[in-house]
PDB file of N, CA and C in Angstrom:
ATOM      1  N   UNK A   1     -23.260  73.817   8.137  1.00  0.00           N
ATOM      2  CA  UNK A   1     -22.631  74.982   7.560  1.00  0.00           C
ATOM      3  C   UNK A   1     -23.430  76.220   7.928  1.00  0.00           C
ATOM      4  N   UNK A   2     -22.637  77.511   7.971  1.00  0.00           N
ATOM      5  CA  UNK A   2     -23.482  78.411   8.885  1.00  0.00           C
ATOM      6  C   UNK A   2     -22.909  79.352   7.879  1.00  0.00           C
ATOM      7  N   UNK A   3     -23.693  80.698   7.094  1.00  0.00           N
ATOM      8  CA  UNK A   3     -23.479  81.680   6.154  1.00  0.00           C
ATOM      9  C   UNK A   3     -23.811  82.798   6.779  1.00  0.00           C
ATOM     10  N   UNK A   4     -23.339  83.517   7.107  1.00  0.00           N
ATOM     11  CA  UNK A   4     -23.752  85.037   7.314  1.00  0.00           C
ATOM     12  C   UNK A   4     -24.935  85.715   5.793  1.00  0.00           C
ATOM     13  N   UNK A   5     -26.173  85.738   6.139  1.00  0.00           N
ATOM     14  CA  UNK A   5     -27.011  86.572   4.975  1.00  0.00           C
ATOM     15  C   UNK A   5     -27.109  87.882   4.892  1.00  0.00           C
ATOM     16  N   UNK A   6     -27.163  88.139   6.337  1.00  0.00           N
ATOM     17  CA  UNK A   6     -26.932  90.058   6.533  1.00  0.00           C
ATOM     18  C   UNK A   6     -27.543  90.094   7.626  1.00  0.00           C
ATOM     19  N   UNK A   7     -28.056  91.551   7.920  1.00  0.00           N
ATOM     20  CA  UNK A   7     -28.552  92.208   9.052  1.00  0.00           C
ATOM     21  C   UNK A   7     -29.803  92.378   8.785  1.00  0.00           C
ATOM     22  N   UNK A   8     -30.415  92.360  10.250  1.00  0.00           N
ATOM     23  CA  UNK A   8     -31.642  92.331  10.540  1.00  0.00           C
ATOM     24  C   UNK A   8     -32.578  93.742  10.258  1.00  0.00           C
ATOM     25  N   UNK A   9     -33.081  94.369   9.479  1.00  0.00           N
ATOM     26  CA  UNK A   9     -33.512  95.663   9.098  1.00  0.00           C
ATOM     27  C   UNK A   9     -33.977  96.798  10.717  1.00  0.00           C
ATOM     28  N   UNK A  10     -34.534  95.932  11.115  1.00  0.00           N
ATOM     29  CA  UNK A  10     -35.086  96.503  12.567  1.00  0.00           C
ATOM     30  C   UNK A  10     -34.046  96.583  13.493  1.00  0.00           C
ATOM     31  N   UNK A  11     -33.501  95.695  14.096  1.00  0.00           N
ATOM     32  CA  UNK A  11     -32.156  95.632  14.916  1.00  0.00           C
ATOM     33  C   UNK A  11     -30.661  95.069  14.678  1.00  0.00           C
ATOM     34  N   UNK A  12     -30.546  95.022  13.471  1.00  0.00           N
ATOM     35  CA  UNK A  12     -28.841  95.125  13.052  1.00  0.00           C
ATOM     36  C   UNK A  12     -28.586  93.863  13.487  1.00  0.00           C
ATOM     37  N   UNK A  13     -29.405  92.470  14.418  1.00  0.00           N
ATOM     38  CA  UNK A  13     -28.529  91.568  14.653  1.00  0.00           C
ATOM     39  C   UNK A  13     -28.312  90.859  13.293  1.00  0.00           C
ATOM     40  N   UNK A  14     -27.435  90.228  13.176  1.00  0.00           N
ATOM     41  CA  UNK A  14     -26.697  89.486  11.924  1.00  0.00           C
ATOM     42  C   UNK A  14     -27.549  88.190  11.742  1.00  0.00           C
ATOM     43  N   UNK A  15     -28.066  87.749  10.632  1.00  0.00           N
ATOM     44  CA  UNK A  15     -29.247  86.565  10.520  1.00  0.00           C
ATOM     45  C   UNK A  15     -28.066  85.936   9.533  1.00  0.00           C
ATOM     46  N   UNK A  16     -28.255  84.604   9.590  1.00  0.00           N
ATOM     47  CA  UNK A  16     -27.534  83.247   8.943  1.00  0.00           C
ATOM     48  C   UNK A  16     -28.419  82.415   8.613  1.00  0.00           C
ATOM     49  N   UNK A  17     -27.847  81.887   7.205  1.00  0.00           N
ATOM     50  CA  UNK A  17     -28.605  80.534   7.371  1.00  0.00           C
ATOM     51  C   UNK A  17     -27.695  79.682   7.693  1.00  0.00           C
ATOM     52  N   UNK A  18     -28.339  78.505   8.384  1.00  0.00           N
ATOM     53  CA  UNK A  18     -27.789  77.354   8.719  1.00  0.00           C
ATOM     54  C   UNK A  18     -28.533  75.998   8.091  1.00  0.00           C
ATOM     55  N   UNK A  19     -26.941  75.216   7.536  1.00  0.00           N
ATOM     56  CA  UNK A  19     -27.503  74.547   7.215  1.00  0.00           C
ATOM     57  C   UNK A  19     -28.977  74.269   6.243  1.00  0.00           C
ATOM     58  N   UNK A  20     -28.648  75.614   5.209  1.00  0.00           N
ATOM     59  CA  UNK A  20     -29.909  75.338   4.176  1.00  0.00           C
ATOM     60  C   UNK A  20     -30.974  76.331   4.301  1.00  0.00           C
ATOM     61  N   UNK A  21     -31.469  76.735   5.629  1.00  0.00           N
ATOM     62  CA  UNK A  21     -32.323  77.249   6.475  1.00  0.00           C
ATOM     63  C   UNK A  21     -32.429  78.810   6.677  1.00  0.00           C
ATOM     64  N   UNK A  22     -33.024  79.668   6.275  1.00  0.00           N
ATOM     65  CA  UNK A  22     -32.519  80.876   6.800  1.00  0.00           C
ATOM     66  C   UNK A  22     -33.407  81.153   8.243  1.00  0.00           C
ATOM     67  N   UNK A  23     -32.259  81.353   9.131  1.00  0.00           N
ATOM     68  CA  UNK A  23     -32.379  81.359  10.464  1.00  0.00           C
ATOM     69  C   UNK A  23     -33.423  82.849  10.923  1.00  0.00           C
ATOM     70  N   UNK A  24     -34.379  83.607   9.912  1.00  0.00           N
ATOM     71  CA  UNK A  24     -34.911  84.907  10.330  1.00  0.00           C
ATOM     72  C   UNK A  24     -35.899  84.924   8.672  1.00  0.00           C
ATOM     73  N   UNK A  25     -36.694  85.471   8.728  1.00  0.00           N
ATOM     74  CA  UNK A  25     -37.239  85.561   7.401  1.00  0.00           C
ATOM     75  C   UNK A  25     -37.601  87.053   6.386  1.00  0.00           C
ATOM     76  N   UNK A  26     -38.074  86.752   5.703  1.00  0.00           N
ATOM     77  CA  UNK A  26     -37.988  88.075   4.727  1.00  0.00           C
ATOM     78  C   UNK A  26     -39.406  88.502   4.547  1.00  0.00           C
ATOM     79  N   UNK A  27     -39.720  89.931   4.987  1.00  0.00           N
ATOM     80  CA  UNK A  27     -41.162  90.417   5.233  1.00  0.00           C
ATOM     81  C   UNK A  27     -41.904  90.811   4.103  1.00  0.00           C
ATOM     82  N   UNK A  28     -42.787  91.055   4.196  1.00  0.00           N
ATOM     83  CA  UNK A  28     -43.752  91.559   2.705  1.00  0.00           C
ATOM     84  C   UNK A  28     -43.083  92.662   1.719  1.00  0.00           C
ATOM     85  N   UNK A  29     -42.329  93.121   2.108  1.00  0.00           N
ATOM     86  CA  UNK A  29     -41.075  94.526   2.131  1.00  0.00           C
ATOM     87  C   UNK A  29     -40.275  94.181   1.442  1.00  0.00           C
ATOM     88  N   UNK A  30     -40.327  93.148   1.654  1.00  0.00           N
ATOM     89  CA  UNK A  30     -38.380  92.230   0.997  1.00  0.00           C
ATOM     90  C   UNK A  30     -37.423  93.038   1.938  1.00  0.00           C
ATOM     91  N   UNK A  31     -37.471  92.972   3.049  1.00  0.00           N
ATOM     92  CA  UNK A  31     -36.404  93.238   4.100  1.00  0.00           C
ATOM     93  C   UNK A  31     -36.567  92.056   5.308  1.00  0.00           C
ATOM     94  N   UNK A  32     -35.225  91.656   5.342  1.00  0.00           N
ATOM     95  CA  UNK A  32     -34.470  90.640   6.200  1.00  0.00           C
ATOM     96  C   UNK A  32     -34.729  91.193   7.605  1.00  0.00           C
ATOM     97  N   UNK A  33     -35.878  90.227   8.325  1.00  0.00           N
ATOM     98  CA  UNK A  33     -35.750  90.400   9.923  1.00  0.00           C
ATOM     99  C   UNK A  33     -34.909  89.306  10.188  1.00  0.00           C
ATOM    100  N   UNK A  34     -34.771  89.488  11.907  1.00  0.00           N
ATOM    101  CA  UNK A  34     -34.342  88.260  12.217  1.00  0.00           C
ATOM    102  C   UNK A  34     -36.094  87.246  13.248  1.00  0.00           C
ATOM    103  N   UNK A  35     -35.410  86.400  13.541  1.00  0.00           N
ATOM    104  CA  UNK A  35     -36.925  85.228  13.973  1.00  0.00           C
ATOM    105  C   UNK A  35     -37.751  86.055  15.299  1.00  0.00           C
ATOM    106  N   UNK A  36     -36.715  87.249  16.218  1.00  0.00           N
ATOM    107  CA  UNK A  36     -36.999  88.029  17.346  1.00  0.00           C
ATOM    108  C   UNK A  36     -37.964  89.250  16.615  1.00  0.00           C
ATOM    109  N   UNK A  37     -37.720  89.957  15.831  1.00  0.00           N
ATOM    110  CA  UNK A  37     -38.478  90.745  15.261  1.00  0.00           C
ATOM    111  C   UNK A  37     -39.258  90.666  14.314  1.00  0.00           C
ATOM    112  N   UNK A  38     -39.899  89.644  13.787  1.00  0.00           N
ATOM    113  CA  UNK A  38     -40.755  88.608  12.763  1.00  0.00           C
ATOM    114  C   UNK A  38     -41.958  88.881  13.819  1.00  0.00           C
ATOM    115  N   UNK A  39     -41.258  87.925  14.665  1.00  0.00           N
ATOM    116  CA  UNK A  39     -42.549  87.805  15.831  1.00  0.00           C
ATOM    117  C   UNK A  39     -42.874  88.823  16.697  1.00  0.00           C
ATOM    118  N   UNK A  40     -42.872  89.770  16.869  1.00  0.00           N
ATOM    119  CA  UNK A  40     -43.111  91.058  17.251  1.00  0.00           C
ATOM    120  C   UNK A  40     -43.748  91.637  16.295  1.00  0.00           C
ATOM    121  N   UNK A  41     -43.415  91.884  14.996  1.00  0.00           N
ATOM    122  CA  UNK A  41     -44.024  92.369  14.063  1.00  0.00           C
ATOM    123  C   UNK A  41     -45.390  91.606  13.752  1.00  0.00           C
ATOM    124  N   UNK A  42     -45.623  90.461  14.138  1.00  0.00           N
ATOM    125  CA  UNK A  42     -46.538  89.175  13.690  1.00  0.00           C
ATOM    126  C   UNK A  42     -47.592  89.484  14.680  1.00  0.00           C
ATOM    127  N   UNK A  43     -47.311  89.661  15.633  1.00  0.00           N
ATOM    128  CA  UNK A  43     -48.743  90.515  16.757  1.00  0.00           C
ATOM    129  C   UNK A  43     -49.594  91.764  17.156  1.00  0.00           C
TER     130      UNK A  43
END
């Protein structure tokens, strides 16, 4: 099962969870990245 959670704060792409999972995570901020801008931010 695949849910739309929202948009990515940094670049608007659309993050889902799947299957249980949220496919991007939520920063110290409490704003929704997606897994591409997590890791950018993470270095």
């Amino acid at each position: 099962m695949i849910e739309l959670v929202g948009t990515c704060a940094n670049c608007g792409k659309a993050v889902y969870c799947k299957d249980g999972f949220l496919d991007g995570v939520i920063d110290k901020n409490q704003h929704l990245l997606c897994n591409q801008c997590a890791e950018k931010e993470s270095q």
